[in-house]
N, C-alpha and C. Protein backbone atom coordinates (compact mmCIF):
# COMPACT_ATOMS: atom_id res chain seq x y z
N UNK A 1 -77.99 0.28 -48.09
CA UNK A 1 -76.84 0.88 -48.76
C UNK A 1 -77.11 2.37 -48.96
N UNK A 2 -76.17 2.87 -48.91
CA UNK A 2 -76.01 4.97 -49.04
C UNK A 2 -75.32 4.88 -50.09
N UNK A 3 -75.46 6.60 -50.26
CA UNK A 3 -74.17 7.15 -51.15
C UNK A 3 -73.16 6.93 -50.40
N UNK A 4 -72.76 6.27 -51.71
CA UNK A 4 -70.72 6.49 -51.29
C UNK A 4 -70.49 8.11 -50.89
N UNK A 5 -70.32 7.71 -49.81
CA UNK A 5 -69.77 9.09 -49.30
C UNK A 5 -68.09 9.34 -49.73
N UNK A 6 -67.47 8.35 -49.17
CA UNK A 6 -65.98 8.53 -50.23
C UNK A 6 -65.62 9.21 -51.36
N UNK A 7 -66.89 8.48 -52.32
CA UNK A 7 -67.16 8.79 -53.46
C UNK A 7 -67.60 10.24 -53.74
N UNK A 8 -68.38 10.50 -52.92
CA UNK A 8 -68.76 12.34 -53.25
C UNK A 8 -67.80 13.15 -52.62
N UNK A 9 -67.53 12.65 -51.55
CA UNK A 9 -66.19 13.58 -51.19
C UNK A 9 -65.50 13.84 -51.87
N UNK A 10 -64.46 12.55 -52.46
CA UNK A 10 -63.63 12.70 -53.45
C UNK A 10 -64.22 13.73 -54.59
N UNK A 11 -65.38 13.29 -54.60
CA UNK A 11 -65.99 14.64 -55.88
C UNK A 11 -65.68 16.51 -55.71
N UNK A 12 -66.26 16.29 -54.20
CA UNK A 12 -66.14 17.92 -53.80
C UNK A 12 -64.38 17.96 -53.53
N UNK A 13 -63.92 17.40 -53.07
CA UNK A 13 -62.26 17.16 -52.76
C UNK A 13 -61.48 16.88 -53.95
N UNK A 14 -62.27 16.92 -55.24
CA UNK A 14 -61.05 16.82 -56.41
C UNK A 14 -59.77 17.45 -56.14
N UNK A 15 -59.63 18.79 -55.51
CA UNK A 15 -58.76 19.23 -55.61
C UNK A 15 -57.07 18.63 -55.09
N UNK A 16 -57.73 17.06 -54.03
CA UNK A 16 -56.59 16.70 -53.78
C UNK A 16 -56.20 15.89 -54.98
N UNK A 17 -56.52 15.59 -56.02
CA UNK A 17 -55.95 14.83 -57.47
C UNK A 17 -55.36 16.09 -57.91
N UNK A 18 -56.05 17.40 -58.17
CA UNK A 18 -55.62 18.43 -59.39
C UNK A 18 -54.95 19.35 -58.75
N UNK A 19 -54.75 19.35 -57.78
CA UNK A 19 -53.82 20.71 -57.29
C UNK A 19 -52.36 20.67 -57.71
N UNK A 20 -52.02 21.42 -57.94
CA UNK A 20 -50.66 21.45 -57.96
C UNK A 20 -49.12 21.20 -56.96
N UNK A 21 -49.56 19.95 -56.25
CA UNK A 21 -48.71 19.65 -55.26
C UNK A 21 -47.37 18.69 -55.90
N UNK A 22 -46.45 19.01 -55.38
CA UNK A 22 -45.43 17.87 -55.64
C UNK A 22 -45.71 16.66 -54.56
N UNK A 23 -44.84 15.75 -55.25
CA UNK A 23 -44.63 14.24 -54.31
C UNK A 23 -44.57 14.51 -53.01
N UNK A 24 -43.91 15.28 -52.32
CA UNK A 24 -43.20 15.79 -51.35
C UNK A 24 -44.70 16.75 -50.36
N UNK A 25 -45.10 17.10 -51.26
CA UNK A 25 -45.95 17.98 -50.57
C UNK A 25 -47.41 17.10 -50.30
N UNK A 26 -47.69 16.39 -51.44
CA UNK A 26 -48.59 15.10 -50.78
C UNK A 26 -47.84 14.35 -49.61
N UNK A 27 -46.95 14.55 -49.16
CA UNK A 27 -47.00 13.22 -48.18
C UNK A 27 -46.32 12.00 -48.01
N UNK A 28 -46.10 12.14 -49.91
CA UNK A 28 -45.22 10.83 -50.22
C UNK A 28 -44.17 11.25 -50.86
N UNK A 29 -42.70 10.38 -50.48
CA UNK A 29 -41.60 11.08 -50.96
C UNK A 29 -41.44 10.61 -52.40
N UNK A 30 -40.78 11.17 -53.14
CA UNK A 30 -40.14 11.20 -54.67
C UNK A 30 -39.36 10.29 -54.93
N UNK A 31 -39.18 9.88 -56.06
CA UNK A 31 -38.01 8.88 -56.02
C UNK A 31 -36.60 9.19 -55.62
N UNK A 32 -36.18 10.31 -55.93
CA UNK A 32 -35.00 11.06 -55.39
C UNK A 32 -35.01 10.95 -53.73
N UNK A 33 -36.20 11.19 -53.34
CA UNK A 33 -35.70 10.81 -52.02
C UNK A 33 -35.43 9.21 -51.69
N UNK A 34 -36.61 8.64 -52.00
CA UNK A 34 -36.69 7.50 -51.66
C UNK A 34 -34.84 6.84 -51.85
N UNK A 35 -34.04 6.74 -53.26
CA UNK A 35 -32.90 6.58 -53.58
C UNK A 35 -32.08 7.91 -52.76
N UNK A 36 -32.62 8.07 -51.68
CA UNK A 36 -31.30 9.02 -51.06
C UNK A 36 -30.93 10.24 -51.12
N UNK A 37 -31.53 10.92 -52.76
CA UNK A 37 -30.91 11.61 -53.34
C UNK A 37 -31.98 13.16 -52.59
N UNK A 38 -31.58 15.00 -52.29
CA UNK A 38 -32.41 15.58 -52.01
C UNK A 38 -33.42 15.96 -53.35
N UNK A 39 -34.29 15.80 -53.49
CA UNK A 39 -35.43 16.17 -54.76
C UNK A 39 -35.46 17.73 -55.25
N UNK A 40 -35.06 18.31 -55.82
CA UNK A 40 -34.91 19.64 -56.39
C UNK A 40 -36.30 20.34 -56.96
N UNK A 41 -36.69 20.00 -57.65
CA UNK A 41 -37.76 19.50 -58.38
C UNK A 41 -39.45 19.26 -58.09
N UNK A 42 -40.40 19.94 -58.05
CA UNK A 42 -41.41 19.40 -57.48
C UNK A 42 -42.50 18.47 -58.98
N UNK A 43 -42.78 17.28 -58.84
CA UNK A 43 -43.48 16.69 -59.18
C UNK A 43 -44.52 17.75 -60.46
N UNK A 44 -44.17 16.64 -61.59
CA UNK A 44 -45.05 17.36 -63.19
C UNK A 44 -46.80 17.13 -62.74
N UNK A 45 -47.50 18.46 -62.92
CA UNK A 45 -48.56 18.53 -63.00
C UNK A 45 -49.24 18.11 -64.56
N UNK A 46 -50.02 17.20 -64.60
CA UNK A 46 -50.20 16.71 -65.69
C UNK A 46 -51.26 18.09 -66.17
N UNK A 47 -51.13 18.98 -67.46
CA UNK A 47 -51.72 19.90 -67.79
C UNK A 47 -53.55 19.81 -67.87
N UNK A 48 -54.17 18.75 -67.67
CA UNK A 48 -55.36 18.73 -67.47
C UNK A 48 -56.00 18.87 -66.36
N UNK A 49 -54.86 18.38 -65.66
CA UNK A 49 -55.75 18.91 -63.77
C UNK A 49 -55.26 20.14 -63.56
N UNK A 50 -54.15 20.80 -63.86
CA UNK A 50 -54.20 21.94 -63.93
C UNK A 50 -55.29 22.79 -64.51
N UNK A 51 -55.35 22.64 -65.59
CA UNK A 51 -56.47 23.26 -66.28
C UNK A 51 -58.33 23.11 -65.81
N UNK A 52 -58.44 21.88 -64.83
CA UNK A 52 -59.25 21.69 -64.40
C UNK A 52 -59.18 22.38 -62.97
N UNK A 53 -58.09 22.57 -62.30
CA UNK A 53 -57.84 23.46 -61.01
C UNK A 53 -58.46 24.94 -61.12
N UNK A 54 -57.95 24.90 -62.06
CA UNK A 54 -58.00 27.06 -62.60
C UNK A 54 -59.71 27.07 -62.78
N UNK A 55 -60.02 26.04 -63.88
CA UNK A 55 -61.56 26.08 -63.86
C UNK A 55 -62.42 25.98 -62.61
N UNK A 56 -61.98 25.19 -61.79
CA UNK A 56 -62.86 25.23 -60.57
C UNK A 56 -62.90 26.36 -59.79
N UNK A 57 -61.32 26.85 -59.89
CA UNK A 57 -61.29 28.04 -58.86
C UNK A 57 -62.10 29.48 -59.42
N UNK A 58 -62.19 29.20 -61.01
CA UNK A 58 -62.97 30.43 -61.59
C UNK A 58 -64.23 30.34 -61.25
N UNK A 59 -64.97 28.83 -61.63
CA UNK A 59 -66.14 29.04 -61.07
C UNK A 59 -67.01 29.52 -59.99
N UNK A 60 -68.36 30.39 -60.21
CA UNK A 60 -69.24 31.19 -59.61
C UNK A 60 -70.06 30.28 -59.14
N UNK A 61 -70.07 29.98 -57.64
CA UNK A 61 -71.17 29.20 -56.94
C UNK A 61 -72.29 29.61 -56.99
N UNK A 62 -73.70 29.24 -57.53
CA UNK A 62 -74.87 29.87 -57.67
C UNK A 62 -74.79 30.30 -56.24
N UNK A 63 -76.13 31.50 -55.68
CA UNK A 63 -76.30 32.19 -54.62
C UNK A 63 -76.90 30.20 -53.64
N UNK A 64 -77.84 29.85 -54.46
CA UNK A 64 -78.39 28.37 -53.52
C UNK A 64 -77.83 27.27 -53.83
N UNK A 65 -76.57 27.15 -54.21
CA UNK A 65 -75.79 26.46 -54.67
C UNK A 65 -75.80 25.13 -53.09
N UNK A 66 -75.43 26.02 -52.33
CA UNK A 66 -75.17 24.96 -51.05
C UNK A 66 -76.58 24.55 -50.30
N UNK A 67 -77.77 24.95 -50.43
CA UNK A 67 -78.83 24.16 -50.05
C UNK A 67 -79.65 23.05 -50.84
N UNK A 68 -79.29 23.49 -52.37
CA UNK A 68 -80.21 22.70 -53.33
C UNK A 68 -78.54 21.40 -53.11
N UNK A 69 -77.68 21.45 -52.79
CA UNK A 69 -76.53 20.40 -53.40
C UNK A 69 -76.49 19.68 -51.89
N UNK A 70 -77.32 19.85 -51.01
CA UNK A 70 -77.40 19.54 -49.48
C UNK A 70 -78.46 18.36 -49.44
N UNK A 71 -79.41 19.07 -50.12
CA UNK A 71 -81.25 18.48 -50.65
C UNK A 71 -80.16 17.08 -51.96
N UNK A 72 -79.97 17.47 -52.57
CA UNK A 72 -79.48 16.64 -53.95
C UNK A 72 -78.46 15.36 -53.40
N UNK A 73 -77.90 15.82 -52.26
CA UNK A 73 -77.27 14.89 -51.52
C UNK A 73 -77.99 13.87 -50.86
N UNK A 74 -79.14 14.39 -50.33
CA UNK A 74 -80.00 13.30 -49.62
C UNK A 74 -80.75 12.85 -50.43
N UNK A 75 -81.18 13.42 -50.99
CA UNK A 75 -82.41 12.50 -52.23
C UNK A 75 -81.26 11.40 -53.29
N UNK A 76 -80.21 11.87 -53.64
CA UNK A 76 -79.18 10.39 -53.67
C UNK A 76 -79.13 9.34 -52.79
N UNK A 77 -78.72 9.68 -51.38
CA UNK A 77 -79.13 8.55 -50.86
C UNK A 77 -80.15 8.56 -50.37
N UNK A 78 -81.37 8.80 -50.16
CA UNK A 78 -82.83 7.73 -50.06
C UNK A 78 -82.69 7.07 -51.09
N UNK A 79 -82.25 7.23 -52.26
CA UNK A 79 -82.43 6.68 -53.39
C UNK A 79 -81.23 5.67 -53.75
N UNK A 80 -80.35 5.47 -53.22
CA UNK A 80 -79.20 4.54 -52.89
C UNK A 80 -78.76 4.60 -54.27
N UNK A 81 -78.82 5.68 -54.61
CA UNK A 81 -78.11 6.48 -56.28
C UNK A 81 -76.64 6.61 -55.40
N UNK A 82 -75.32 5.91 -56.43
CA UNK A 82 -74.03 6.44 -55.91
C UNK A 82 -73.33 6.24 -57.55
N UNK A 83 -72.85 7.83 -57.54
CA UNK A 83 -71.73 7.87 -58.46
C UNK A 83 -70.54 7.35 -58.39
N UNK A 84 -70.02 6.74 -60.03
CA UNK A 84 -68.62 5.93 -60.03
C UNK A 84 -67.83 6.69 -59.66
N UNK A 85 -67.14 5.34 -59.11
CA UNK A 85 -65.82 5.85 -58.63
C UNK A 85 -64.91 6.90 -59.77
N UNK A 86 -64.47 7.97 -59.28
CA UNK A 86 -63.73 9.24 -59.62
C UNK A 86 -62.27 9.09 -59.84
N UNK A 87 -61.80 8.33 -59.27
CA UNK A 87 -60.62 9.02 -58.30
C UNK A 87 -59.60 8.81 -59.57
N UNK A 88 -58.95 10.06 -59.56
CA UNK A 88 -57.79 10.06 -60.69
C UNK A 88 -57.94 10.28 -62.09
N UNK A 89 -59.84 11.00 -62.07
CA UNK A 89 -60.11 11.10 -63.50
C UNK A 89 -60.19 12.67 -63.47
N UNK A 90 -60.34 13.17 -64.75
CA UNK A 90 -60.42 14.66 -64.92
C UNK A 90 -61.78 15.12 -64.75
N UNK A 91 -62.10 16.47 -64.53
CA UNK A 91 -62.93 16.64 -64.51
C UNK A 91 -64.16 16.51 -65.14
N UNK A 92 -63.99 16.68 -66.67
CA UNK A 92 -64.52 16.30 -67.43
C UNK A 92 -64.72 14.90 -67.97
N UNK A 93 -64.31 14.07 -67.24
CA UNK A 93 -64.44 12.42 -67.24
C UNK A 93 -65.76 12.23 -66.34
N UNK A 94 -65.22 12.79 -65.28
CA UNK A 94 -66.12 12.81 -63.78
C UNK A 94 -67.25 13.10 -64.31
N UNK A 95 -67.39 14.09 -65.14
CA UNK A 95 -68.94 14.43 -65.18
C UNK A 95 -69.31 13.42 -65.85
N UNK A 96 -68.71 13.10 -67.13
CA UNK A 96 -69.04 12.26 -68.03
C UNK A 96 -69.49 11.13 -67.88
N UNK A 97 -68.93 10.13 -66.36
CA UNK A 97 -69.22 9.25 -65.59
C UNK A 97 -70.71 9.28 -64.94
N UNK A 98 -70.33 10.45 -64.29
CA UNK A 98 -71.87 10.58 -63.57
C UNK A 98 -72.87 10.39 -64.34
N UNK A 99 -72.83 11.34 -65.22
CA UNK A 99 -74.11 11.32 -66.28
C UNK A 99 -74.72 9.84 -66.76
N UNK A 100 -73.68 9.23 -66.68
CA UNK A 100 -74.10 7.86 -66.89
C UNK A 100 -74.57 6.96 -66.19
N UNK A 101 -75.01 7.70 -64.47
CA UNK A 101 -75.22 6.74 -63.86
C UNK A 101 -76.84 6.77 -64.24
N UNK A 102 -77.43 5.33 -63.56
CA UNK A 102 -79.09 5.60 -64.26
C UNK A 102 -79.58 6.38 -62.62
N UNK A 103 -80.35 7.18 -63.16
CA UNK A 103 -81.31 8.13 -62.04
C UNK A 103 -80.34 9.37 -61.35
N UNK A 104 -78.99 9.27 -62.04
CA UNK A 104 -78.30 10.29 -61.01
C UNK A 104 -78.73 11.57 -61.82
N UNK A 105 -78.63 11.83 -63.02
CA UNK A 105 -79.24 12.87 -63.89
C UNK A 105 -80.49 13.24 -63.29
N UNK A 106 -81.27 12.40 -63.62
CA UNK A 106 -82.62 13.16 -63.13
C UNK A 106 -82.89 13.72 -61.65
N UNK A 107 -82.03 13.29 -60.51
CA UNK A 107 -82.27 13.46 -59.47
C UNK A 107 -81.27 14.94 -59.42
N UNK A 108 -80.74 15.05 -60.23
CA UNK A 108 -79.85 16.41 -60.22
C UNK A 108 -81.06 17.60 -61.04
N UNK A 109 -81.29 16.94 -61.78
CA UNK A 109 -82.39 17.58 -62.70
C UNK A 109 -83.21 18.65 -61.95
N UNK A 110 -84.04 17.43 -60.85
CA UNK A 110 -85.11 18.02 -59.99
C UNK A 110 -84.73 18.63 -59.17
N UNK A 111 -83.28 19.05 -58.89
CA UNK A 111 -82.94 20.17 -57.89
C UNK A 111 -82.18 21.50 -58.84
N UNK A 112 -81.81 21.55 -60.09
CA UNK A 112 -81.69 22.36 -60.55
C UNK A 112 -80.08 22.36 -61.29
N UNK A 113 -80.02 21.38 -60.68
CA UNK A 113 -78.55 20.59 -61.68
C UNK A 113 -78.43 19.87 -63.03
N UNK A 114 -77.63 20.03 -63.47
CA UNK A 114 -77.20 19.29 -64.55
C UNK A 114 -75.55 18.28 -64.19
N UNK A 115 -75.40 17.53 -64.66
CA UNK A 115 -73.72 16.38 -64.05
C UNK A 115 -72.78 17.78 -64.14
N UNK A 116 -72.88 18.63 -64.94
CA UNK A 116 -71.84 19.62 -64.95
C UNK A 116 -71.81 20.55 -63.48
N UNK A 117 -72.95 20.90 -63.63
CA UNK A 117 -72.89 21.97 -62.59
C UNK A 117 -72.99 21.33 -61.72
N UNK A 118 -72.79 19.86 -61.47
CA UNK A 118 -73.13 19.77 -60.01
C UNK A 118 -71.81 19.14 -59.59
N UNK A 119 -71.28 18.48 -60.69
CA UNK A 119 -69.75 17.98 -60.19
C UNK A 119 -69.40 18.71 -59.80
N UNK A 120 -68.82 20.12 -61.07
CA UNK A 120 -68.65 21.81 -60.78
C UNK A 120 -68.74 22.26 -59.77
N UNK A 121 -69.39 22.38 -59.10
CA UNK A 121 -70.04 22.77 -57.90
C UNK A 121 -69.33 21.62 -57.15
N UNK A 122 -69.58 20.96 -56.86
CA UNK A 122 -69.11 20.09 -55.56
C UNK A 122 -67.06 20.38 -55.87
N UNK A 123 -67.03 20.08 -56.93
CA UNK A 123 -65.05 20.62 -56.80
C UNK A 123 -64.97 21.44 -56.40
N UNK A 124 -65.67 22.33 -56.95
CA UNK A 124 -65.74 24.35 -56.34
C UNK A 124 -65.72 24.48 -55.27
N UNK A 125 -66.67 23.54 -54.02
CA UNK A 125 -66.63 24.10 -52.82
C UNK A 125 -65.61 22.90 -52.03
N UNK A 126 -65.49 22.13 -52.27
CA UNK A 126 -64.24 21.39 -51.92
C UNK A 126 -63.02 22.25 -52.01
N UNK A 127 -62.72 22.52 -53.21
CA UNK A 127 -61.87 23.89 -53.30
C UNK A 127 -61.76 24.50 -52.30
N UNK A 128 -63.10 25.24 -52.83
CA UNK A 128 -62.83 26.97 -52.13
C UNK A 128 -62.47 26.41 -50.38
N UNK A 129 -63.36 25.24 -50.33
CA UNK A 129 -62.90 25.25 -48.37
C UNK A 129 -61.59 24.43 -48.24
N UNK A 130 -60.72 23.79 -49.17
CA UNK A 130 -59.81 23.64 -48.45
C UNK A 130 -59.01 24.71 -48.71
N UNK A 131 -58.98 25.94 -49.27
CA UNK A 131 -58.38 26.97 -49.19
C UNK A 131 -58.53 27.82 -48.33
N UNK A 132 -60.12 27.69 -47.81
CA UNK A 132 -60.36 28.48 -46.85
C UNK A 132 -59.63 27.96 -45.18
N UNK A 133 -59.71 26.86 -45.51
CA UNK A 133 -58.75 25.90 -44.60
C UNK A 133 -57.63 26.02 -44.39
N UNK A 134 -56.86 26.52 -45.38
CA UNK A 134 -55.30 26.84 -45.51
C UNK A 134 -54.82 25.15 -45.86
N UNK A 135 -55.90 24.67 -46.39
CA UNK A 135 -54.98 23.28 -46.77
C UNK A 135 -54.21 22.90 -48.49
N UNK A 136 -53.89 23.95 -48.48
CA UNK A 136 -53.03 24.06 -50.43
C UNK A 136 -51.52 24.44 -50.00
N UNK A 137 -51.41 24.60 -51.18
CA UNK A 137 -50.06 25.00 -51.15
C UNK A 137 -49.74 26.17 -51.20
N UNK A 138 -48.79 26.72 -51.32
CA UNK A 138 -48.21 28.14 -52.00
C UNK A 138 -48.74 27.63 -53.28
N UNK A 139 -49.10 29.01 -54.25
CA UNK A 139 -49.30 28.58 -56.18
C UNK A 139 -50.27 28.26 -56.43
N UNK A 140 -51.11 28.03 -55.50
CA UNK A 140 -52.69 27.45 -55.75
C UNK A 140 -53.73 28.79 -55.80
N UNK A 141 -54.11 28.49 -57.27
CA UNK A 141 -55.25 29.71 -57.76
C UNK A 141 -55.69 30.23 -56.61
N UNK A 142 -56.44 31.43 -56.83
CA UNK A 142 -57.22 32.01 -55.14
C UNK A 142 -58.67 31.90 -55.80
N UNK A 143 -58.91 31.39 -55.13
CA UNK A 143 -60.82 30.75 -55.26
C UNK A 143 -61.60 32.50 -55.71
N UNK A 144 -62.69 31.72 -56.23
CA UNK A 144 -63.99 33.51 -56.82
C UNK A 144 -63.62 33.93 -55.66
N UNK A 145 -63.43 35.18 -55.58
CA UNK A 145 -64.61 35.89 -54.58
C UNK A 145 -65.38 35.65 -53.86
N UNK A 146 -66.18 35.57 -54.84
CA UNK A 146 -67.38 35.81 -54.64
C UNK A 146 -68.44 34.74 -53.96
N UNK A 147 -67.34 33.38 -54.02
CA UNK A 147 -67.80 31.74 -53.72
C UNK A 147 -67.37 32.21 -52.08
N UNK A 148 -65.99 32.63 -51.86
CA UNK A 148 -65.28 33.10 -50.50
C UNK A 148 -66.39 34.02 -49.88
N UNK A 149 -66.88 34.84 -50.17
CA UNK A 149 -68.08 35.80 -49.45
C UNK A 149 -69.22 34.81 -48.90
N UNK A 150 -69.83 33.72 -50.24
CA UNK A 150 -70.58 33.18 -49.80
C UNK A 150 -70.62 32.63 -49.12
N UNK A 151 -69.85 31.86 -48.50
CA UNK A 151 -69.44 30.92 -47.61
C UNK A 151 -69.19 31.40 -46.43
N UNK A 152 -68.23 32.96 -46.57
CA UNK A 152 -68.40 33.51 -45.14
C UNK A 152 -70.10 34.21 -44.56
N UNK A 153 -70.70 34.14 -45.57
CA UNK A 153 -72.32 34.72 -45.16
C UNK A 153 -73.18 33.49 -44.92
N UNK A 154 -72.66 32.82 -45.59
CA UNK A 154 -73.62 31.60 -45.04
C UNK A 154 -73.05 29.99 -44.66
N UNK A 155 -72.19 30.22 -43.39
CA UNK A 155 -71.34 29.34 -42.62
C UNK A 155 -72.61 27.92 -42.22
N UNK A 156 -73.61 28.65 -42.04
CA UNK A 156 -74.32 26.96 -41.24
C UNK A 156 -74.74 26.36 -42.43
N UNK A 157 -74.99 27.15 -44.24
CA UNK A 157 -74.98 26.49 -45.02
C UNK A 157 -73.71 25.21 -45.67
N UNK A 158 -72.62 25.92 -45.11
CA UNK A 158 -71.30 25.08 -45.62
C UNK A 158 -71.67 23.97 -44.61
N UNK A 159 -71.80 24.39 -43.57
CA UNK A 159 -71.60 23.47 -42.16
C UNK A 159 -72.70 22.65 -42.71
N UNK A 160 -73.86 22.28 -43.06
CA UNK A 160 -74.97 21.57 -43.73
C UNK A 160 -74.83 20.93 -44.77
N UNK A 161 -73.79 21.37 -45.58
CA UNK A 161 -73.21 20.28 -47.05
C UNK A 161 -72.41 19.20 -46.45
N UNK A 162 -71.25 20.10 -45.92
CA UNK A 162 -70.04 19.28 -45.16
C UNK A 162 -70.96 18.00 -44.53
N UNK A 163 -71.99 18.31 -43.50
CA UNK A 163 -72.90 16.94 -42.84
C UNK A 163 -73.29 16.27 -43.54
N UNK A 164 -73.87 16.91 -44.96
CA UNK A 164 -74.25 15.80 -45.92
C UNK A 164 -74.00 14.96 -46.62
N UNK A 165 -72.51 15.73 -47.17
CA UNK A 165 -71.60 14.42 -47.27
C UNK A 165 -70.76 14.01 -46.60
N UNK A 166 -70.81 13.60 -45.06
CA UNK A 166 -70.44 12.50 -44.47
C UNK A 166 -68.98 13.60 -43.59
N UNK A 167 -68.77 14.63 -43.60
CA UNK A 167 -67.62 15.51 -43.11
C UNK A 167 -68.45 16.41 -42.01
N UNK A 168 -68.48 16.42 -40.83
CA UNK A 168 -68.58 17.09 -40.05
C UNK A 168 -67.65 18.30 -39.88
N UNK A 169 -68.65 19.46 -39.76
CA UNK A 169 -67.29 20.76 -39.69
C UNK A 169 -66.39 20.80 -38.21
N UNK A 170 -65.07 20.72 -37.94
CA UNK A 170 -64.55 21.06 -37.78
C UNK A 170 -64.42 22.55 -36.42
């Protein structure tokens, strides 16, 4: 058994729970459509994933952010350490979850993480690359800087997370 890779994806990929997309723009139609009707309206952002969106996009990726979270990825799975399932919780749940798993703390520990900074970090660059992707919407925060530089300076590092959790670049 591995890390749930699903599972960490979804971690670095929060942004497809918290972004600010309507029904329509996920993929799936609205009830207005569904009943016929054209949808005016884009789908209520519940104010916590919002507020968890803006936070991710503020956050500052440490400079070794993407090699120690590459390393932290594999020493999870040798260790067949997998964080609970996420999906549909806030950010601050997510961490709260993790922390609870037994050995996932410490194995974050020994690379220089804490459940915060490392969830943090994994939304952050989920983020920042599906923006860098052009996969958001119009309205969607514009990622640091400074996370955007990093990533363009150190491409075979992104390309090395992405492998680690289970996403080949593209």
């Amino acid at each position: 058994m591995t890390l749930n890779i699903k599972t960490l994806t979804a971690l670095a990929l929060f942004a497809s729970a918290a972004l600010p997309f309507s029904a329509h723009a996920q993929g799936y139609p609205s009830q207005t459509q569904v009943d016929g009707q054209q949808a005016q309206q884009p789908a209520q952002v519940p104010p916590q994933f919002k507020a968890d969106t803006e936070r991710a996009m503020r956050y500052a990726l440490p400079a070794d952010f993407m090699p120690r979270a590459t390393s932290t990825i594999g020493e999870l799975q040798a260790r067949n350490i997998q964080p609970p399932n996420s999906q549909g919780l806030g950010l601050q749940a997510m961490i709260s979850q993790a922390g609870q798993v037994p050995g996932f703390a410490a194995v974050l520990s020994s690379h220089g993480f804490t459940p915060e900074s490392f969830i943090t970090g994994m939304t952050t660059f989920g983020m920042t690359l599906a923006v860098s992707n052009g996969q958001v919407p119009a309205g969607m925060p514009s990622p640091n800087p400074n996370n955007v530089a990093l990533f363009k300076a150190h491409p075979d590092q992104v390309n090395a997370l992405m492998q680690a959790m289970g996403n080949p670049p593209h």
